[in-house]
Protein backbone atom coordinates (compact mmCIF):
# COMPACT_ATOMS: atom_id res chain seq x y z
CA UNK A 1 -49.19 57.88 88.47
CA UNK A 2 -47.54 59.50 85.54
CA UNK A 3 -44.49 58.24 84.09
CA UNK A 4 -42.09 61.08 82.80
CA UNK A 5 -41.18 58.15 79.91
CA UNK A 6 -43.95 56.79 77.40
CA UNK A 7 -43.32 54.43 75.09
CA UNK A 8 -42.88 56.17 71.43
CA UNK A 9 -44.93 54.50 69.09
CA UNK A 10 -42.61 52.69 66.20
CA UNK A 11 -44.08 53.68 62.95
CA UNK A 12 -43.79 54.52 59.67
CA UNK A 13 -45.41 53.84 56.45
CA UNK A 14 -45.88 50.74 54.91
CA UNK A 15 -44.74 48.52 57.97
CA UNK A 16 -45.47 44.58 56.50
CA UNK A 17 -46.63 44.08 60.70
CA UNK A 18 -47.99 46.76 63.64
CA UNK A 19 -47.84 45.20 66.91
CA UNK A 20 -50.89 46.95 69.31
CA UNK A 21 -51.10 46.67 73.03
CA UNK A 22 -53.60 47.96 75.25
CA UNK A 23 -51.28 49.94 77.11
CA UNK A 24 -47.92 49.91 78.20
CA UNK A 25 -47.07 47.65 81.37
CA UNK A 26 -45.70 49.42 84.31
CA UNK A 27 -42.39 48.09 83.82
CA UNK A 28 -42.09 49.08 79.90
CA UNK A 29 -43.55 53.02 80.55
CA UNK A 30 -40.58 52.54 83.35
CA UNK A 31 -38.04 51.17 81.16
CA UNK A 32 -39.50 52.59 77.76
CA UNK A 33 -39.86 49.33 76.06
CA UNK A 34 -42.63 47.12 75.02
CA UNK A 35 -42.99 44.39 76.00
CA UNK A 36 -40.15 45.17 78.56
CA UNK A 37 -41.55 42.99 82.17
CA UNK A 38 -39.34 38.95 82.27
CA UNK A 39 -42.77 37.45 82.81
CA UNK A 40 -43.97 38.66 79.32
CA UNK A 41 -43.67 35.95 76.32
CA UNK A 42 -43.59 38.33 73.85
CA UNK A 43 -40.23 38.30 72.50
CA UNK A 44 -39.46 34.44 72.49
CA UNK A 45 -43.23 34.00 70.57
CA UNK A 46 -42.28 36.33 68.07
CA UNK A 47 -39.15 33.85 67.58
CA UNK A 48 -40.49 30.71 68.38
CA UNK A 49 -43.11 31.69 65.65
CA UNK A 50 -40.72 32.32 63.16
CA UNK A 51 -41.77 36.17 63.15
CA UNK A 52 -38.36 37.75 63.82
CA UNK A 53 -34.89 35.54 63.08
CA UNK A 54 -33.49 35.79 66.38
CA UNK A 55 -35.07 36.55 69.96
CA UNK A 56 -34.69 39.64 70.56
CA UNK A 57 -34.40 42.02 73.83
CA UNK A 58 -37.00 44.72 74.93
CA UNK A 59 -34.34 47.58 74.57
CA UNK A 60 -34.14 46.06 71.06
CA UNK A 61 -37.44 46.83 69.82
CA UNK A 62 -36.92 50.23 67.48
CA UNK A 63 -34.76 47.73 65.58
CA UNK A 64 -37.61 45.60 63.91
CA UNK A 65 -38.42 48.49 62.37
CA UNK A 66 -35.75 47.39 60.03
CA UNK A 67 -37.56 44.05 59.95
CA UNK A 68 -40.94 46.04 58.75
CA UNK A 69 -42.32 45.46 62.02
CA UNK A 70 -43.68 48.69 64.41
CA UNK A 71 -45.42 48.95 68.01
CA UNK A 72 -47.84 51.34 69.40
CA UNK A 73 -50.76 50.96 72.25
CA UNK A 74 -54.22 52.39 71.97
CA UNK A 75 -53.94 53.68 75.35
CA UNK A 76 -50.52 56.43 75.35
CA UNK A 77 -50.51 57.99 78.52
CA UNK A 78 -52.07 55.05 80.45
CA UNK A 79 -49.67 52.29 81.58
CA UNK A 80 -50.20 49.14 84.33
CA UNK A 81 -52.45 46.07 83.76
CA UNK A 82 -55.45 46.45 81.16
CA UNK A 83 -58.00 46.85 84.23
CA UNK A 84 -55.71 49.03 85.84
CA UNK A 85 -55.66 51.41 82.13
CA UNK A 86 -58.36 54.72 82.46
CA UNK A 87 -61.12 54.09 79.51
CA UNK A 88 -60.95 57.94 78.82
CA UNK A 89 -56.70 57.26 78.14
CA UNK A 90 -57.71 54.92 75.23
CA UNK A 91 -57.69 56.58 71.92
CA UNK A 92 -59.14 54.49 69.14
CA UNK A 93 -59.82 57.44 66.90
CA UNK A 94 -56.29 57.98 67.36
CA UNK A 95 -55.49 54.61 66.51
CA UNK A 96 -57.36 54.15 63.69
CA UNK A 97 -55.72 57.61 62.33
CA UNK A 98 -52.54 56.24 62.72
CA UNK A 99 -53.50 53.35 60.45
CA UNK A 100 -54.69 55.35 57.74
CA UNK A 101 -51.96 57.56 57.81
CA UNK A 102 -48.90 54.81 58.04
CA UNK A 103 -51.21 52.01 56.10
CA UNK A 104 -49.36 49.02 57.28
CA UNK A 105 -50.18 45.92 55.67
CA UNK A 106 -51.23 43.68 58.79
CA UNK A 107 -51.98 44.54 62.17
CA UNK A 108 -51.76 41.95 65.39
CA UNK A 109 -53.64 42.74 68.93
CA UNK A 110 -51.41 41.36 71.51
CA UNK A 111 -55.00 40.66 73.60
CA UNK A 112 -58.43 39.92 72.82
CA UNK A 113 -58.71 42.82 75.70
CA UNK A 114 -57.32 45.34 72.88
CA UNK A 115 -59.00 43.98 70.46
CA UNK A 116 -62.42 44.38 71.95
CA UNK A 117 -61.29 48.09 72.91
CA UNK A 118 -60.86 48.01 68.74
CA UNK A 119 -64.01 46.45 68.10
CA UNK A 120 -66.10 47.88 70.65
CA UNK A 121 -67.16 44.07 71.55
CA UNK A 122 -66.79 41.88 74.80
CA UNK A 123 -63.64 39.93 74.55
CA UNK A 124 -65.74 36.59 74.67
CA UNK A 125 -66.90 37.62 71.61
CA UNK A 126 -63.60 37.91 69.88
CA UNK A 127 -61.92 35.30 68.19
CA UNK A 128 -58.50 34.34 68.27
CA UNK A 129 -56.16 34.67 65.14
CA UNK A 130 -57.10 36.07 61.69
CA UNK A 131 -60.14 38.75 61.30
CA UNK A 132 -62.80 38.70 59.18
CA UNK A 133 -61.69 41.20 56.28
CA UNK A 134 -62.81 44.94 56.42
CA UNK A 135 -61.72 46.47 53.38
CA UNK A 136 -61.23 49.69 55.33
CA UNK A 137 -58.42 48.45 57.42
CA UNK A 138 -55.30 46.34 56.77
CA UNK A 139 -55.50 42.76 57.25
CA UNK A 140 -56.38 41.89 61.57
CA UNK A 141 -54.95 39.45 63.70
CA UNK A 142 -56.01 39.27 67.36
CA UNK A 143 -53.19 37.18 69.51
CA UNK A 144 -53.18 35.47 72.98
CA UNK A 145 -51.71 38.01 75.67
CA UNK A 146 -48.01 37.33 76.27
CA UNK A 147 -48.36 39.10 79.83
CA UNK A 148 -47.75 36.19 82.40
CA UNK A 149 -50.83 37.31 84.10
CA UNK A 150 -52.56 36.10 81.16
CA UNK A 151 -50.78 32.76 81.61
CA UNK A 152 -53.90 30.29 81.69
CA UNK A 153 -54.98 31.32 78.01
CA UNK A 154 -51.43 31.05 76.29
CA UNK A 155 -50.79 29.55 73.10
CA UNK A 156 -47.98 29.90 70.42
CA UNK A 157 -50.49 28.32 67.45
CA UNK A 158 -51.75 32.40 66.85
CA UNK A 159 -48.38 33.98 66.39
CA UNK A 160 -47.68 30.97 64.15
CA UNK A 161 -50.65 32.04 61.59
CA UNK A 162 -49.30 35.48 61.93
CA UNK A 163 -46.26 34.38 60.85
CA UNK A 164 -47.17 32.51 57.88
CA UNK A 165 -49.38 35.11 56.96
CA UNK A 166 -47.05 37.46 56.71
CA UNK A 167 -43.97 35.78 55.50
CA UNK A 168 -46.55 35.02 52.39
């Protein structure tokens, strides 16, 4: 079902942190905000981590960009749950052009399901928190899904490195 609003990617060059998502939810293609559903942690573990100063709303997000934080998706015209995202609507060339041209400094997964999109690996095969360092991409982090449907693998202790890794 095609949404007539996608979320925009928020971009530009030398972000310090690039948040990447699967795809958008139903609710934020809807709405046209990450992150955007009640159910989804996101914005209070970017605060409880110490990542942003304040919590912040979903209509808030083009803001961080004054923070040196950005957002895209590797899917852009897919949006529901990841099993509900078409594998020919996820771009990783794409992706990984937008990384090389904008060069930020770290970038998180916001689920080992993006991630292994990324990687091309089974998520059981991808850690949680900091990557091992490819010298061809800017420093990795993969982070436990804020989506509540994603409830029974939650914890905060992943944003926290994130955090301290970039505030460093």
């Amino acid at each position: 079902m095609p949404f007539p609003h996608r979320l925009p990617d928020q971009l530009r060059p030398n972000l310090r942190l690039v948040f990447v998502g699967t795809a958008a939810s139903t609710r934020s293609a809807e709405l046209g905000h990450y992150y955007a559903h009640p159910g989804n942690r996101f914005w209070r573990a970017i605060q409880e981590a110490g990542i942003t100063p304040r919590r912040y709303q979903p209509g808030e997000f083009a803001s961080l960009i004054e923070l040196g934080i950005g957002f895209t998706d590797l899917s852009k015209s897919g949006a529901g749950m990841d099993h509900q995202i078409a594998a020919e609507t996820i771009d990783v060339p794409g992706f990984r052009a937008k990384i090389e041209k904008y060069r930020p400094r770290t970038i998180a997964f916001t689920s080992k399901k993006a991630a292994s999109l990324f990687y091309g690996r089974p998520s059981a095969a991808i850690a949680l928190g900091r990557q091992k360092r490819d010298e061809s991409l800017p420093e990795i982090f993969v982070l436990p899904s804020p989506s509540g449907a994603a409830s029974g693998h939650w914890t905060l202790e992943p944003w926290r490195e994130l955090a301290r890794w970039i505030a460093a």
